[in-house]
N, C-alpha and C. Protein backbone atom coordinates (compact mmCIF):
# COMPACT_ATOMS: atom_id res chain seq x y z
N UNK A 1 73.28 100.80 128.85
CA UNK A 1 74.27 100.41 127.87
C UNK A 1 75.49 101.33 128.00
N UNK A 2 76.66 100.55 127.97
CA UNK A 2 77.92 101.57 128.33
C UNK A 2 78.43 102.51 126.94
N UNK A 3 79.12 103.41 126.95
CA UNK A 3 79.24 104.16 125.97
C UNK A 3 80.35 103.50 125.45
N UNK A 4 80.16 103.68 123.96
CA UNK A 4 81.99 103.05 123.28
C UNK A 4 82.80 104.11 123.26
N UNK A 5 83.70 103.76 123.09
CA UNK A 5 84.92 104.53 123.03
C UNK A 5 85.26 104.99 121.70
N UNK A 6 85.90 105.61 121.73
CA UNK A 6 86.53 106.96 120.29
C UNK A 6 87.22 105.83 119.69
N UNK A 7 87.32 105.81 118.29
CA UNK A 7 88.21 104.48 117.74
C UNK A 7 89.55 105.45 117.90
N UNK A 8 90.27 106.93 117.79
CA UNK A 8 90.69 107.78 117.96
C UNK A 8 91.47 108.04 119.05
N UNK A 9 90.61 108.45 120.42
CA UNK A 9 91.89 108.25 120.94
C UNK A 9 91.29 107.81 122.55
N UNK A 10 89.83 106.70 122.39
CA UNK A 10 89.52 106.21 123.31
C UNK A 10 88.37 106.50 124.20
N UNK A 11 88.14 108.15 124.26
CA UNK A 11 87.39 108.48 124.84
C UNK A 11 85.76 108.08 124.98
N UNK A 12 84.79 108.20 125.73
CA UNK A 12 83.73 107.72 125.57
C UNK A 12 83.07 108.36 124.78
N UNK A 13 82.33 108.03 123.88
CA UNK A 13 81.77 108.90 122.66
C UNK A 13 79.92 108.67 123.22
N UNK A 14 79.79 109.95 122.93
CA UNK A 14 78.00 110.41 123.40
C UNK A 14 77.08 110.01 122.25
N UNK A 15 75.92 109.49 122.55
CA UNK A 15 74.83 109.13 121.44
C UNK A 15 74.58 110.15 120.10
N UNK A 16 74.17 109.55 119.12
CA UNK A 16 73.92 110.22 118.16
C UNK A 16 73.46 111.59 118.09
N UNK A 17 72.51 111.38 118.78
CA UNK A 17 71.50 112.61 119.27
C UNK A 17 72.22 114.14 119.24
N UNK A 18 73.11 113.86 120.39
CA UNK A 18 74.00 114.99 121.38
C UNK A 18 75.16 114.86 120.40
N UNK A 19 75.63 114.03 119.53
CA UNK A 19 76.73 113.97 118.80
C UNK A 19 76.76 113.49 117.73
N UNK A 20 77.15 114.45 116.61
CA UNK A 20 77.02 114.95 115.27
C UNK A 20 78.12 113.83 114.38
N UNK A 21 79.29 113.65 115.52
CA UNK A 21 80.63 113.16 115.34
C UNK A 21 80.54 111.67 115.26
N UNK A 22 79.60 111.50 115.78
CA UNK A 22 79.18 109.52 115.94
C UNK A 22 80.03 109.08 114.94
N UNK A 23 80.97 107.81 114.95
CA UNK A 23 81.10 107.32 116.62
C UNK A 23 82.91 107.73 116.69
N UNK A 24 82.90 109.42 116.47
CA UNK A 24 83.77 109.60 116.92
C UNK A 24 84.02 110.67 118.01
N UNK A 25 84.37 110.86 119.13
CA UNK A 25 83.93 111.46 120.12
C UNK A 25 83.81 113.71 119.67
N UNK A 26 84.42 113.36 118.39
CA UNK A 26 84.86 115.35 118.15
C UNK A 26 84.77 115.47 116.58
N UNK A 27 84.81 116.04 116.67
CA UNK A 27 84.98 116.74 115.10
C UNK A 27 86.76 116.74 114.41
N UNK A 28 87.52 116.83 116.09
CA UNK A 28 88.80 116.83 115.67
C UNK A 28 89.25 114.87 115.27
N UNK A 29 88.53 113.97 116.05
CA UNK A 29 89.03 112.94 115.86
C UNK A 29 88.37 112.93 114.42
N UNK A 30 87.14 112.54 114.28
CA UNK A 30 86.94 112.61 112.93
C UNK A 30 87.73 113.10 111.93
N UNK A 31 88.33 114.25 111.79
CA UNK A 31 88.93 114.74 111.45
C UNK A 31 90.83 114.09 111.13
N UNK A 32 90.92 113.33 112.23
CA UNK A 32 92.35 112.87 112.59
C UNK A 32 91.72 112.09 111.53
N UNK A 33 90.89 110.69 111.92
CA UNK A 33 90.37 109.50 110.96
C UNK A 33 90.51 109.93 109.17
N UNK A 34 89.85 110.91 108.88
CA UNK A 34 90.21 110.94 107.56
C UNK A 34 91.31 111.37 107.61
N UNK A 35 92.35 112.12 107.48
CA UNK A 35 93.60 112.15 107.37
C UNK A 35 94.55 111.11 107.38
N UNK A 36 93.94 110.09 108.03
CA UNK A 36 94.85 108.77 108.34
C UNK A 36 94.33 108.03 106.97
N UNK A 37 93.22 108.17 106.43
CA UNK A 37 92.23 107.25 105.46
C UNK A 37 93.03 107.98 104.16
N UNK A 38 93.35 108.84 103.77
CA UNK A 38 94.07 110.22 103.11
C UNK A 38 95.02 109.70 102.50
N UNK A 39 96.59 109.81 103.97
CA UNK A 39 97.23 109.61 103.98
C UNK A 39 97.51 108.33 103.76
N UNK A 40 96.66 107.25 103.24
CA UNK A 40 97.26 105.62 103.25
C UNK A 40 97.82 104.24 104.32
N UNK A 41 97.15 105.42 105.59
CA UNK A 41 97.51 104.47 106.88
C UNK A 41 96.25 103.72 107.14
N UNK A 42 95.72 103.66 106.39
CA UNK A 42 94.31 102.84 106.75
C UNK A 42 94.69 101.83 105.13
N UNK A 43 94.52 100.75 105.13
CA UNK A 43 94.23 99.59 104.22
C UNK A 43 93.70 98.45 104.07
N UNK A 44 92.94 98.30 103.06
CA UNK A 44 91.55 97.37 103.29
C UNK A 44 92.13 96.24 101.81
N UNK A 45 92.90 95.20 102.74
CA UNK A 45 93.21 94.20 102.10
C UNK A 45 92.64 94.05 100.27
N UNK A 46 94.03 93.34 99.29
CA UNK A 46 92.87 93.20 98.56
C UNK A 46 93.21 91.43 97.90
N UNK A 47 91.79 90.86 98.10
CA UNK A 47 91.64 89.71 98.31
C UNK A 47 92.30 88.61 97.20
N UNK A 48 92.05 89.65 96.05
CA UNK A 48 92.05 88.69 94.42
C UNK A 48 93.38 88.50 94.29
N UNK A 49 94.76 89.41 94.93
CA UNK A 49 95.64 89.63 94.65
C UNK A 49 96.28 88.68 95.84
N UNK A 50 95.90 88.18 96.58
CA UNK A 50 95.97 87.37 97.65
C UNK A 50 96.03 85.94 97.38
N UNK A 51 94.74 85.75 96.04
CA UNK A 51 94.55 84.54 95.53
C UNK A 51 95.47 84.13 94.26
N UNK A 52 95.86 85.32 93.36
CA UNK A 52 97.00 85.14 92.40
C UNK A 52 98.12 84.98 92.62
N UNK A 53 98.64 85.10 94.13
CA UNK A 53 99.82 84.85 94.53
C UNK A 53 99.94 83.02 94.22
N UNK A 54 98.87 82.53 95.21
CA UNK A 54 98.72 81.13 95.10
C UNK A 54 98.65 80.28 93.52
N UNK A 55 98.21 80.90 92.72
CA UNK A 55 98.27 80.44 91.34
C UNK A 55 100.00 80.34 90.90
N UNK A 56 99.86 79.28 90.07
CA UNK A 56 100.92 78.76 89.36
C UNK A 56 101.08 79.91 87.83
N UNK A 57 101.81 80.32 87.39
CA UNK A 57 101.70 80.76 86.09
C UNK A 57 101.04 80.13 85.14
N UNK A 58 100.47 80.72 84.50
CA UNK A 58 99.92 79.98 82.94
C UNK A 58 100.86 80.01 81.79
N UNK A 59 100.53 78.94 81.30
CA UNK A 59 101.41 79.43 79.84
C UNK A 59 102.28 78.00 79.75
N UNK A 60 102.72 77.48 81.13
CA UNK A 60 103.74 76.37 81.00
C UNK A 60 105.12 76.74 80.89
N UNK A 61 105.72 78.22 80.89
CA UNK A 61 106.68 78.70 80.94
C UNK A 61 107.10 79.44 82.10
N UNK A 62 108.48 79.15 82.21
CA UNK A 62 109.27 80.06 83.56
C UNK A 62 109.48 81.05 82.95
N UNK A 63 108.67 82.09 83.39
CA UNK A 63 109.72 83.67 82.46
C UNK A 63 110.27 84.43 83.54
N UNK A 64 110.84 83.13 84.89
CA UNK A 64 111.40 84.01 85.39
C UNK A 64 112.74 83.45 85.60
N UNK A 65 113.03 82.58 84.71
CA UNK A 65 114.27 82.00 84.65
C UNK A 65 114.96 82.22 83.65
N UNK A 66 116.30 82.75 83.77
CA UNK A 66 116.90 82.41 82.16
C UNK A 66 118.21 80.93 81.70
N UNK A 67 118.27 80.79 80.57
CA UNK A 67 118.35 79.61 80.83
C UNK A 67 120.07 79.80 80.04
């Protein structure tokens, strides 16, 4: 089985066993990964807010018109 690669910065990352870092090839990528998770460069969609776009207002009123 071929080794995967670092999501980081590619490299081939070693089995669990031999590596603590799974499945990131270092301690430093790991390391990079949360900082990126931290910092807000990582974002995990959010779905509901996706679906309220598609909704019509309730109410029967434009409150975003003035008249």
């Amino acid at each position: 089985m071929p080794l995967q690669p670092c999501p980081i910065c590619q490299k081939p990352v070693a089995p669990r066993p031999e590596n603590t870092s799974q499945p990131f090839c270092s301690r430093r990528c790991r390391a990079v990964d949360l900082g990126r998770w931290l910092g807000e460069e990582y974002r995990v969609p959010d779905r509901q807010a996706d679906e309220r776009e598609d909704e019509m207002p309730s109410g029967g009123t434009d409150r975003g018109h003035d008249a």
